[in-house]
PDB file of N, CA and C in Angstrom:
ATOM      1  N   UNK A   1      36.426 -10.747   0.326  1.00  0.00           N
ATOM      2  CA  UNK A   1      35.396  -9.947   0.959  1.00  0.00           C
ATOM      3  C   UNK A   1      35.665  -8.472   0.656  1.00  0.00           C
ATOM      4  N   UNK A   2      34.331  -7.564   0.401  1.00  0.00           N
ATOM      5  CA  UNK A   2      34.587  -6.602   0.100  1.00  0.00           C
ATOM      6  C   UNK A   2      34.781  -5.486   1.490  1.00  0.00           C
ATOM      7  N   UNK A   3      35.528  -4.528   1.296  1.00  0.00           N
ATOM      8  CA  UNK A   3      36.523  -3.803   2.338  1.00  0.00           C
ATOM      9  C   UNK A   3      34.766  -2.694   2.704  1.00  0.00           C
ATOM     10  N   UNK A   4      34.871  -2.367   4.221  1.00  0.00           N
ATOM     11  CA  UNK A   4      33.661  -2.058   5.071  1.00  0.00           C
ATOM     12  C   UNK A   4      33.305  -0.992   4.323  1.00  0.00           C
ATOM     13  N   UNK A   5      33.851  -0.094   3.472  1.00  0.00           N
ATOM     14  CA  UNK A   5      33.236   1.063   3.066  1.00  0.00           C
ATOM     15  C   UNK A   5      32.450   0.598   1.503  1.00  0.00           C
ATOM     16  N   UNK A   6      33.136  -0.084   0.934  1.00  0.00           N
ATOM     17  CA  UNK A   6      32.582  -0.706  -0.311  1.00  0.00           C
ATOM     18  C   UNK A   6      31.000  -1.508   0.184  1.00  0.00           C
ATOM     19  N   UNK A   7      30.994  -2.372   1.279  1.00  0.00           N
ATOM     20  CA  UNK A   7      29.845  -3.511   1.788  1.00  0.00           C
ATOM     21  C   UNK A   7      29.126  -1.660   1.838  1.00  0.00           C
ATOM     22  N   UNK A   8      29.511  -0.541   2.654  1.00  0.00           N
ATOM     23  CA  UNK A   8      28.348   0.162   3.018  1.00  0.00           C
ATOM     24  C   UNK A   8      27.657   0.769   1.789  1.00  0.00           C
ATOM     25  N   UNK A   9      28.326   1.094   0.860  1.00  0.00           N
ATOM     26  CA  UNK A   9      27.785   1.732  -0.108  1.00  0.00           C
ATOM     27  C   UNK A   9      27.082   1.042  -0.715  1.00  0.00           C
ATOM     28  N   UNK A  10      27.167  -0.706  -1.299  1.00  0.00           N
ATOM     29  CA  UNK A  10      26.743  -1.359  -1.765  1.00  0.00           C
ATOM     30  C   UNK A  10      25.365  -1.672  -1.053  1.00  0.00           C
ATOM     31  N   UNK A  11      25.340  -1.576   0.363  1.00  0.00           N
ATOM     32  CA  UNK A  11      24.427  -1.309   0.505  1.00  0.00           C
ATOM     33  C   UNK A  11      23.073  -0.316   1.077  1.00  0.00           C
ATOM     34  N   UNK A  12      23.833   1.086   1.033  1.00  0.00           N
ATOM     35  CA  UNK A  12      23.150   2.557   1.002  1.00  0.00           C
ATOM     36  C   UNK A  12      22.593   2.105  -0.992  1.00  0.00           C
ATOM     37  N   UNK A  13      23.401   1.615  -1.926  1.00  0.00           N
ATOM     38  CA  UNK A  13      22.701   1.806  -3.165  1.00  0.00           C
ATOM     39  C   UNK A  13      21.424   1.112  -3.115  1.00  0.00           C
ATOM     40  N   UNK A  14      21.342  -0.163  -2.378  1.00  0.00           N
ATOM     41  CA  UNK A  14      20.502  -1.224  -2.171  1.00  0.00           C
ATOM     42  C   UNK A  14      18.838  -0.700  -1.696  1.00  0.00           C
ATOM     43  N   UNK A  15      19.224   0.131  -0.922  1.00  0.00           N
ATOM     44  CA  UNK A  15      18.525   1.104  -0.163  1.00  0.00           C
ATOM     45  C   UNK A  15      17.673   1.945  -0.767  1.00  0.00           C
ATOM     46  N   UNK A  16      18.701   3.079  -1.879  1.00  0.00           N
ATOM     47  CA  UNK A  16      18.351   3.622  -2.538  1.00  0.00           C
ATOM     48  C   UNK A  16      17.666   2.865  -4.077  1.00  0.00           C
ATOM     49  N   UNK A  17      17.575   1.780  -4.187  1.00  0.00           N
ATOM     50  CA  UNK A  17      16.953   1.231  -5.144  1.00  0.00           C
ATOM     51  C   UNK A  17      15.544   0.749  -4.870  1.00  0.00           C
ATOM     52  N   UNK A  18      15.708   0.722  -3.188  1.00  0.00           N
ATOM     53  CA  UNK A  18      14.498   0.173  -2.661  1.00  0.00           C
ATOM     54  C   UNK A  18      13.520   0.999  -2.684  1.00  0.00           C
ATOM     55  N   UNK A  19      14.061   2.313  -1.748  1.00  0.00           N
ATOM     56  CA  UNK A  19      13.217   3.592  -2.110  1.00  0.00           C
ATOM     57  C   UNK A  19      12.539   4.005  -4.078  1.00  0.00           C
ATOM     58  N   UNK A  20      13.201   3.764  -4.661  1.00  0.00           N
ATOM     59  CA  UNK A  20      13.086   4.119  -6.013  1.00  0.00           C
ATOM     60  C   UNK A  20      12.153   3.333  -6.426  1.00  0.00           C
ATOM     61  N   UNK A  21      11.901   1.823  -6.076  1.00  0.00           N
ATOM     62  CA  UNK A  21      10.964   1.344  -6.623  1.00  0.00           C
ATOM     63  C   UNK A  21       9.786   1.486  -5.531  1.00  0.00           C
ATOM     64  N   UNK A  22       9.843   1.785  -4.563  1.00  0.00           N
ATOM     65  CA  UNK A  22       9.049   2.331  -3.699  1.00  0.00           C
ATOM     66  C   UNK A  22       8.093   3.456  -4.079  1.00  0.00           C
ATOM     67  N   UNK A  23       9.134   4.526  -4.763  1.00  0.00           N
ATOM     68  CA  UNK A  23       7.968   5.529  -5.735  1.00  0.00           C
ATOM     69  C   UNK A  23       7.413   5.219  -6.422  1.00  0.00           C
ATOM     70  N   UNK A  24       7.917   4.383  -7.645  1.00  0.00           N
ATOM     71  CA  UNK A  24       7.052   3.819  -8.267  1.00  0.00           C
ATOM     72  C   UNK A  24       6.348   2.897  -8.494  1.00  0.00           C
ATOM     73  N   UNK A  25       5.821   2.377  -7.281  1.00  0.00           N
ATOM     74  CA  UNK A  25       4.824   1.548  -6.483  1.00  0.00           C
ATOM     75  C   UNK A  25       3.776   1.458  -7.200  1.00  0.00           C
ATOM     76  N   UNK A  26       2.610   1.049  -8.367  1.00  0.00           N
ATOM     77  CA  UNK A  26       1.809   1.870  -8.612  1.00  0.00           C
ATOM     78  C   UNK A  26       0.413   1.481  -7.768  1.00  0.00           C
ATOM     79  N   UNK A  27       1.107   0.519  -7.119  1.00  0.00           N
ATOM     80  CA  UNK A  27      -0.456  -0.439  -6.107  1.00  0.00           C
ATOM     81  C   UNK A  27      -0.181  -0.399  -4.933  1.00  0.00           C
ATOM     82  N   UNK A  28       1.132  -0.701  -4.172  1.00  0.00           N
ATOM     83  CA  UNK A  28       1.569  -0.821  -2.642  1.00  0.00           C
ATOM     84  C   UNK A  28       1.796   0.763  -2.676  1.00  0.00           C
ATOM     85  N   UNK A  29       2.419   1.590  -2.988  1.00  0.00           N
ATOM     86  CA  UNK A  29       2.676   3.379  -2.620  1.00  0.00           C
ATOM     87  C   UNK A  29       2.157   3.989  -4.075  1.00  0.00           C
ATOM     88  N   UNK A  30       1.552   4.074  -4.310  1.00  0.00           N
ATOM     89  CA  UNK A  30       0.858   5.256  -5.529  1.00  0.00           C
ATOM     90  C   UNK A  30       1.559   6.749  -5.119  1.00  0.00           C
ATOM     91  N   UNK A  31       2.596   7.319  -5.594  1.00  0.00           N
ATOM     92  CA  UNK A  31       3.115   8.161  -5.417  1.00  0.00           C
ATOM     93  C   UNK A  31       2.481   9.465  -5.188  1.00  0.00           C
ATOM     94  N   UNK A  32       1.368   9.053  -5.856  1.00  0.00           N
ATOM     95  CA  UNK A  32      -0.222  11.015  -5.573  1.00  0.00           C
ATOM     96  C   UNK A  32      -0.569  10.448  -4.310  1.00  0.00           C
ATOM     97  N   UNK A  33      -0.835   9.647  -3.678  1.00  0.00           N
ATOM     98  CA  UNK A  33      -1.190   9.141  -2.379  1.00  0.00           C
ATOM     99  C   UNK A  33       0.101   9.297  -0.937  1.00  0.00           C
ATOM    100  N   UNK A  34       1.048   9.493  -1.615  1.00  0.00           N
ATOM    101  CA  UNK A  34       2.432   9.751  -0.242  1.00  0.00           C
ATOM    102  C   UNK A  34       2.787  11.038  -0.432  1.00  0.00           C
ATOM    103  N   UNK A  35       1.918  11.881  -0.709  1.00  0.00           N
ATOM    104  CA  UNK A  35       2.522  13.405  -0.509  1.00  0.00           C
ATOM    105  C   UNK A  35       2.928  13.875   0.746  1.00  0.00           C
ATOM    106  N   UNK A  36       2.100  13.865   1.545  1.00  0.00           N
ATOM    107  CA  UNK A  36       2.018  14.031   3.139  1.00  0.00           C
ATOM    108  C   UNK A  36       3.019  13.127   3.982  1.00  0.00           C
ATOM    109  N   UNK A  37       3.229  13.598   5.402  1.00  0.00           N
ATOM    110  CA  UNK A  37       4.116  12.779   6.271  1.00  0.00           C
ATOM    111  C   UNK A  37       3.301  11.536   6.572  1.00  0.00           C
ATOM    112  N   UNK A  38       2.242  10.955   5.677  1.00  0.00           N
ATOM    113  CA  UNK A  38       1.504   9.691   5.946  1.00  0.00           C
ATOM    114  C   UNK A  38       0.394   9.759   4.854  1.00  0.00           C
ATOM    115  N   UNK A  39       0.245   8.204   4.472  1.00  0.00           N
ATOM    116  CA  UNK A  39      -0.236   7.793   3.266  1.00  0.00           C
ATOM    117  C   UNK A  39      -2.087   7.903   3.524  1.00  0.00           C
ATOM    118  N   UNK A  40      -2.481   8.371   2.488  1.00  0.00           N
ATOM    119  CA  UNK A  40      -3.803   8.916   2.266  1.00  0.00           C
ATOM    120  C   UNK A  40      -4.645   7.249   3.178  1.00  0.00           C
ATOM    121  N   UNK A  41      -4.758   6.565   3.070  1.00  0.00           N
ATOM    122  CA  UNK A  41      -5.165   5.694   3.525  1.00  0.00           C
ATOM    123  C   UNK A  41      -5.421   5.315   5.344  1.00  0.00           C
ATOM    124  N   UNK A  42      -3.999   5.947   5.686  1.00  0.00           N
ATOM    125  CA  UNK A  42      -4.045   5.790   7.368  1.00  0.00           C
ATOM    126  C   UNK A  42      -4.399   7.498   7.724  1.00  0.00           C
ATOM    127  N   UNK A  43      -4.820   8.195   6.583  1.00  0.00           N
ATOM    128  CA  UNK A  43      -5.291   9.120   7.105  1.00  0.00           C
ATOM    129  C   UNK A  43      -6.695   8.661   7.505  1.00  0.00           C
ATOM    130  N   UNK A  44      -7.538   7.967   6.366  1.00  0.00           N
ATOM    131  CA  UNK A  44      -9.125   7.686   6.089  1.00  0.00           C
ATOM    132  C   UNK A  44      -9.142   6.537   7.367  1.00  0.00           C
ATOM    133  N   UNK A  45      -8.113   6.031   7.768  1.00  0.00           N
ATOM    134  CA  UNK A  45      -8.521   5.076   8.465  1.00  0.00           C
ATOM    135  C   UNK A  45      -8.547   5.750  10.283  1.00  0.00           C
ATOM    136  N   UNK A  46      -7.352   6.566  10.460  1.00  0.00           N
ATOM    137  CA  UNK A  46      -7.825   7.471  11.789  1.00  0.00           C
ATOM    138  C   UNK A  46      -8.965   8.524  11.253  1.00  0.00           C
ATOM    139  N   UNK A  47      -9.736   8.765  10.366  1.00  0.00           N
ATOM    140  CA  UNK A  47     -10.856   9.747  10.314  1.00  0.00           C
ATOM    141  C   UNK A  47     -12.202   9.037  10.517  1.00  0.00           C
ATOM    142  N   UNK A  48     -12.041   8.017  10.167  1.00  0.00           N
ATOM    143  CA  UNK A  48     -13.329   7.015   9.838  1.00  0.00           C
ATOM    144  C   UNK A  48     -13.678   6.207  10.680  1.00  0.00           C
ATOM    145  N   UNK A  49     -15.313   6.253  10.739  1.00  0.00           N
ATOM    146  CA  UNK A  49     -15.410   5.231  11.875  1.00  0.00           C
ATOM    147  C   UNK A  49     -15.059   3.670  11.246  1.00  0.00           C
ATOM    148  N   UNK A  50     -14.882   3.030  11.964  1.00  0.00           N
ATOM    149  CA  UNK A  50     -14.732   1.185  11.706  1.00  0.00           C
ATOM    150  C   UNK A  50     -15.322   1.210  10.257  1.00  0.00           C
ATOM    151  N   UNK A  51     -16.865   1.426  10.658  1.00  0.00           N
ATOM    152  CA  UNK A  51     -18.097   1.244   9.298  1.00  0.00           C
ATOM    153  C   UNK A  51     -17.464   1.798   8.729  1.00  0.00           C
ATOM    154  N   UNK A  52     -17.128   2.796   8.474  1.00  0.00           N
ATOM    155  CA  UNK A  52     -16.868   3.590   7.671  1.00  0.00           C
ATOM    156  C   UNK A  52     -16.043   3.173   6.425  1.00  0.00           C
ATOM    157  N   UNK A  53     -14.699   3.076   7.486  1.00  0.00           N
ATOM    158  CA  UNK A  53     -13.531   2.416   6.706  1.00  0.00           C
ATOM    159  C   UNK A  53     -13.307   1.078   5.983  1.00  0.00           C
ATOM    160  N   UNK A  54     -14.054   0.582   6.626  1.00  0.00           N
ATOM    161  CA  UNK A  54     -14.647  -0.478   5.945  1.00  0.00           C
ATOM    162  C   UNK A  54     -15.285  -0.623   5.033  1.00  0.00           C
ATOM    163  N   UNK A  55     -16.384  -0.284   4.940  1.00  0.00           N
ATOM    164  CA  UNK A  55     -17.192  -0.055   3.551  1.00  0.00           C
ATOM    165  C   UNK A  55     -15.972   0.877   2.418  1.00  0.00           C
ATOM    166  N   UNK A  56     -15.162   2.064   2.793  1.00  0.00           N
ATOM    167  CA  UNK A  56     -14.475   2.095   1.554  1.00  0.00           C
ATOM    168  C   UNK A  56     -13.447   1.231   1.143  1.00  0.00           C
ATOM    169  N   UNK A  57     -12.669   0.284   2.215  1.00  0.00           N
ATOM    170  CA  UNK A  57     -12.095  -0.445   1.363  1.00  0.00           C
ATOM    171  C   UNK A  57     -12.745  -2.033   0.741  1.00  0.00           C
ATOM    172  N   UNK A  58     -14.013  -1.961   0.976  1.00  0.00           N
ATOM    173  CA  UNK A  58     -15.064  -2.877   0.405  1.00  0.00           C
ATOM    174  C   UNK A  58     -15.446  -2.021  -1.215  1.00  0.00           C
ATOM    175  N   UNK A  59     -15.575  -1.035  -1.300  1.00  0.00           N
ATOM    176  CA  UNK A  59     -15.955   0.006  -2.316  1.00  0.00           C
ATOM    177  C   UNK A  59     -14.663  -0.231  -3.111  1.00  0.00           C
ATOM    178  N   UNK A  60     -13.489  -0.007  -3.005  1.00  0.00           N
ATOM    179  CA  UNK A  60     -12.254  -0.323  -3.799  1.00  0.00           C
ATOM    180  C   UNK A  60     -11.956  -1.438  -4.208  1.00  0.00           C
ATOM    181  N   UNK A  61     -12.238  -2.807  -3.721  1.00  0.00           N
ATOM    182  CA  UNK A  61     -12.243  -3.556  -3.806  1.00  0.00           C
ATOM    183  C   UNK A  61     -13.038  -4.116  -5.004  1.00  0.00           C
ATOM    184  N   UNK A  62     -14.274  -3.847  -4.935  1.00  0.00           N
ATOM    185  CA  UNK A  62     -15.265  -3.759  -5.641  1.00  0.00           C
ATOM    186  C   UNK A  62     -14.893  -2.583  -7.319  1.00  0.00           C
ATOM    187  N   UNK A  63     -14.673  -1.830  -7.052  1.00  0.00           N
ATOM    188  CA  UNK A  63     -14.218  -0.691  -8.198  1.00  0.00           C
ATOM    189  C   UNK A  63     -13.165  -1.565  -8.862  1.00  0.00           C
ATOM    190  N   UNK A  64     -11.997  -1.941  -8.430  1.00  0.00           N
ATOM    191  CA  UNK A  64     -10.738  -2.400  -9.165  1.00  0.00           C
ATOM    192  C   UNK A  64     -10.937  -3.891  -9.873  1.00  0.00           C
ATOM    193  N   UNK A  65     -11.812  -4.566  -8.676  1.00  0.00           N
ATOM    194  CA  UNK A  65     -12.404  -5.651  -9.674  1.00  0.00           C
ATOM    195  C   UNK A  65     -13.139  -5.857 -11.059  1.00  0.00           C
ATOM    196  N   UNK A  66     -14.176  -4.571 -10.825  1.00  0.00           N
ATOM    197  CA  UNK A  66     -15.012  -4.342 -11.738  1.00  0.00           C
ATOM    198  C   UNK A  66     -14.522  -3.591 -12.948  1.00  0.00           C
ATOM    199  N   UNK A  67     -13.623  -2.719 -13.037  1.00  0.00           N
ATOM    200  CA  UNK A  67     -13.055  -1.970 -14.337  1.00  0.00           C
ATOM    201  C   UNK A  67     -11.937  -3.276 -14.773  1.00  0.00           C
ATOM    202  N   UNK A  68     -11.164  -3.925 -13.952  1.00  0.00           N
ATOM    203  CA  UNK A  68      -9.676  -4.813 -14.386  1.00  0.00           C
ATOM    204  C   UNK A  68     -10.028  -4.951 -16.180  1.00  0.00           C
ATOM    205  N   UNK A  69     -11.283  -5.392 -16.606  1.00  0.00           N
ATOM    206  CA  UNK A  69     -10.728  -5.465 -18.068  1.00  0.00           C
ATOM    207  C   UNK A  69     -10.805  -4.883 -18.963  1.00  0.00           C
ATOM    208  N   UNK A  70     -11.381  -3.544 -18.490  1.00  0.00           N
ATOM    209  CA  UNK A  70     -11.353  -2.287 -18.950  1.00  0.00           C
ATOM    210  C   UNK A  70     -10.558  -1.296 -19.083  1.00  0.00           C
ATOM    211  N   UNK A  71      -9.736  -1.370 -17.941  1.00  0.00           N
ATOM    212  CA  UNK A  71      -8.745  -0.303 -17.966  1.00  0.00           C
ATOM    213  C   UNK A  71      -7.240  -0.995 -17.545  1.00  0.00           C
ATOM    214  N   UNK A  72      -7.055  -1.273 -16.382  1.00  0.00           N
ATOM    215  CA  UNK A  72      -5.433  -1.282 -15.984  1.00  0.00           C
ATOM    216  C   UNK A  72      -5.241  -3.071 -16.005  1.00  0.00           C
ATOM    217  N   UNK A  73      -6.380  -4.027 -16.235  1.00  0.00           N
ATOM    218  CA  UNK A  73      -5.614  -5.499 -15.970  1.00  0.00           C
ATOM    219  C   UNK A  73      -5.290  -5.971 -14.913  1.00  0.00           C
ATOM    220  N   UNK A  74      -3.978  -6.314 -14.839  1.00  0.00           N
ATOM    221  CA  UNK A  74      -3.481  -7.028 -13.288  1.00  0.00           C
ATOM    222  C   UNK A  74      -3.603  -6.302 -12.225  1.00  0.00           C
ATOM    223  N   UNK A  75      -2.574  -4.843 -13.277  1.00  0.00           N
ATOM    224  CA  UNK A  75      -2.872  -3.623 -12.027  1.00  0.00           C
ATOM    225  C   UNK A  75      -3.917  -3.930 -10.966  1.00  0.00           C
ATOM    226  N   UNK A  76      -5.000  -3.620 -11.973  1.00  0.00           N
ATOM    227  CA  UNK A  76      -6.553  -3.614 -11.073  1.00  0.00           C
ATOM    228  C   UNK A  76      -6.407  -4.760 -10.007  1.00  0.00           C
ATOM    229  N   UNK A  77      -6.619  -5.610 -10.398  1.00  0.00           N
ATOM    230  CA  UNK A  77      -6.657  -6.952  -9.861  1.00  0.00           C
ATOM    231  C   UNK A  77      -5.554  -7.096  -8.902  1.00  0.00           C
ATOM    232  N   UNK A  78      -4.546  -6.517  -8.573  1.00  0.00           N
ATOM    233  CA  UNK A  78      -3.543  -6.396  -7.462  1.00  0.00           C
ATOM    234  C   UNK A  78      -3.875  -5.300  -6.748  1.00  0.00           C
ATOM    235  N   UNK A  79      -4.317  -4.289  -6.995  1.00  0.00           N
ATOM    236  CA  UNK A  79      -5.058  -3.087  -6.170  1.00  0.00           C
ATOM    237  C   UNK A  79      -5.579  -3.442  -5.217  1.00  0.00           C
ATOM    238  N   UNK A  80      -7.537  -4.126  -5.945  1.00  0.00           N
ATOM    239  CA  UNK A  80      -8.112  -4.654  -5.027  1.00  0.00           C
ATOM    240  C   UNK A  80      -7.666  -5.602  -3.941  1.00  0.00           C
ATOM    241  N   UNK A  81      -6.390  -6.636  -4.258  1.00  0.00           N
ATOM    242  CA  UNK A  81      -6.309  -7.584  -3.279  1.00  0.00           C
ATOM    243  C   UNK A  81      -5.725  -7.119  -2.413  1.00  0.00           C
ATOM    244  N   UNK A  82      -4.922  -5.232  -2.809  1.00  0.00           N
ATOM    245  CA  UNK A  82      -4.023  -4.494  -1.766  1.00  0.00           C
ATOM    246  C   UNK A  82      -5.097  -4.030  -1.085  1.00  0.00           C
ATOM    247  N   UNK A  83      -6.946  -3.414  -1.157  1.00  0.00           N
ATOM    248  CA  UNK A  83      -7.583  -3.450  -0.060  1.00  0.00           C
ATOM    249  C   UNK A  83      -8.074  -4.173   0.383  1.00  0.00           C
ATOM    250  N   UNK A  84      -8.353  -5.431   0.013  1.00  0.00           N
ATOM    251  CA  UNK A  84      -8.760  -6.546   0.428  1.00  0.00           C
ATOM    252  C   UNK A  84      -7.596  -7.211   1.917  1.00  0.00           C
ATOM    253  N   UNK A  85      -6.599  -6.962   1.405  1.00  0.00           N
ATOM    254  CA  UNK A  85      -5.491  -7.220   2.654  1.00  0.00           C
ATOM    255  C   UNK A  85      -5.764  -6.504   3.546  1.00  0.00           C
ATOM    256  N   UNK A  86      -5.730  -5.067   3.281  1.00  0.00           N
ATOM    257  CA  UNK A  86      -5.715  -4.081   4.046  1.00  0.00           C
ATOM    258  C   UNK A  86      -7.167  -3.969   5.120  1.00  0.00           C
ATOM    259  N   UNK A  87      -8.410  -4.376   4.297  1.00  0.00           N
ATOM    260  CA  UNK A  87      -9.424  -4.702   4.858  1.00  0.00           C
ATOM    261  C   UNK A  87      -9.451  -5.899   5.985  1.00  0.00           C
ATOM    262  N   UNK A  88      -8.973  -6.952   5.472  1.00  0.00           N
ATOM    263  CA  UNK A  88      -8.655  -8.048   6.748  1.00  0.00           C
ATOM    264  C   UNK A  88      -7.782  -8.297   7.823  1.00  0.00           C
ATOM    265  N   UNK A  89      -6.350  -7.473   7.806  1.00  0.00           N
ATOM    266  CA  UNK A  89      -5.478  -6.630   8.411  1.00  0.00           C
ATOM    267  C   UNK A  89      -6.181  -5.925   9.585  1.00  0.00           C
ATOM    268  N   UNK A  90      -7.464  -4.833   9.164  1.00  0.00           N
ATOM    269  CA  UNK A  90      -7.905  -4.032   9.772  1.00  0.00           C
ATOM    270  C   UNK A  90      -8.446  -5.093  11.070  1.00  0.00           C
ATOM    271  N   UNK A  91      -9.566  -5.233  10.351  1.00  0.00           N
ATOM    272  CA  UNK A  91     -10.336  -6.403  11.045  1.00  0.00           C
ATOM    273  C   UNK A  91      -9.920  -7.509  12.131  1.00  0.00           C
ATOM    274  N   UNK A  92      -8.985  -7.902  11.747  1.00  0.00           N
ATOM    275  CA  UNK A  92      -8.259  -8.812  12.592  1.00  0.00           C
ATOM    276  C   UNK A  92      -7.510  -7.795  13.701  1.00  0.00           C
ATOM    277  N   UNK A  93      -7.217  -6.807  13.884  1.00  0.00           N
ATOM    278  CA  UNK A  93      -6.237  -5.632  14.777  1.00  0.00           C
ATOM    279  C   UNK A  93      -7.557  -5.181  15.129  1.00  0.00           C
ATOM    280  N   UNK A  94      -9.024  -5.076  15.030  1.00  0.00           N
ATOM    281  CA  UNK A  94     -10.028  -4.641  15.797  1.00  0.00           C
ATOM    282  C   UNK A  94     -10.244  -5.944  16.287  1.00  0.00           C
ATOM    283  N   UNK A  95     -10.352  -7.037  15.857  1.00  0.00           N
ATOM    284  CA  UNK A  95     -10.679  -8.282  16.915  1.00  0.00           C
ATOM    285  C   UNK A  95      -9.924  -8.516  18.181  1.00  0.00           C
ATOM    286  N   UNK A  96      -8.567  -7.912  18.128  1.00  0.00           N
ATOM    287  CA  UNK A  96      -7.330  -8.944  19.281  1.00  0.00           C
ATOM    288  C   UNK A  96      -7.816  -7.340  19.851  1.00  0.00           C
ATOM    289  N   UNK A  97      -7.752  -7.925  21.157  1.00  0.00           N
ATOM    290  CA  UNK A  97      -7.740  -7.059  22.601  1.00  0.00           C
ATOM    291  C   UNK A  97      -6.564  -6.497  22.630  1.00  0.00           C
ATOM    292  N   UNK A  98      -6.616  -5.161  22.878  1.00  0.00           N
ATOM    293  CA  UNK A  98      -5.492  -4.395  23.376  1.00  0.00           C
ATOM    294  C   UNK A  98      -4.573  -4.184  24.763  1.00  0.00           C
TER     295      UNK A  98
END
């Protein structure tokens, strides 16, 4: 077994690898999108009404589907299903009573 300071570092690096691929997220954290102390998205979503927010991540959804074989491929096609989650996520947390 490795001695407690070796286990910590091994896993502060673990950490730091996590973060790293975390930046370069290019679908779950888009790095132009985490500038701020919060991601462009839960900004649009406390600005926006329900409708609102909804229809844009119906609009993204729609956009990433529609370019995929034009421009980015899977990318695209993992985008949209990241608002598509994010869209039914929403939805379901406005259905359950608070």
């Amino acid at each position: 077994m490795l001695p407690a300071s070796q286990r910590k570092l091994k896993s502060l690096s673990k950490l730091g690898l996590q973060a790293l691929q975390n930046m370069n997220d290019t679908v779950n954290h888009p790095s132009h999108y985490t500038q701020g102390s919060i991601e462009t998205i839960e900004y649009m979503e406390s600005c926006l009404t329900p409708e609102e927010f909804c229809g844009g991540c119906k609009m993204n959804v729609l956009k990433y589907v529609s370019r995929e074989k034009f421009k980015n491929g899977t990318e695209d096609l993992k985008k949209a299903r990241w608002y598509l989650d994010r869209l039914i996520s929403y939805l379901e947390k406005q259905a359950t009573p608070s």
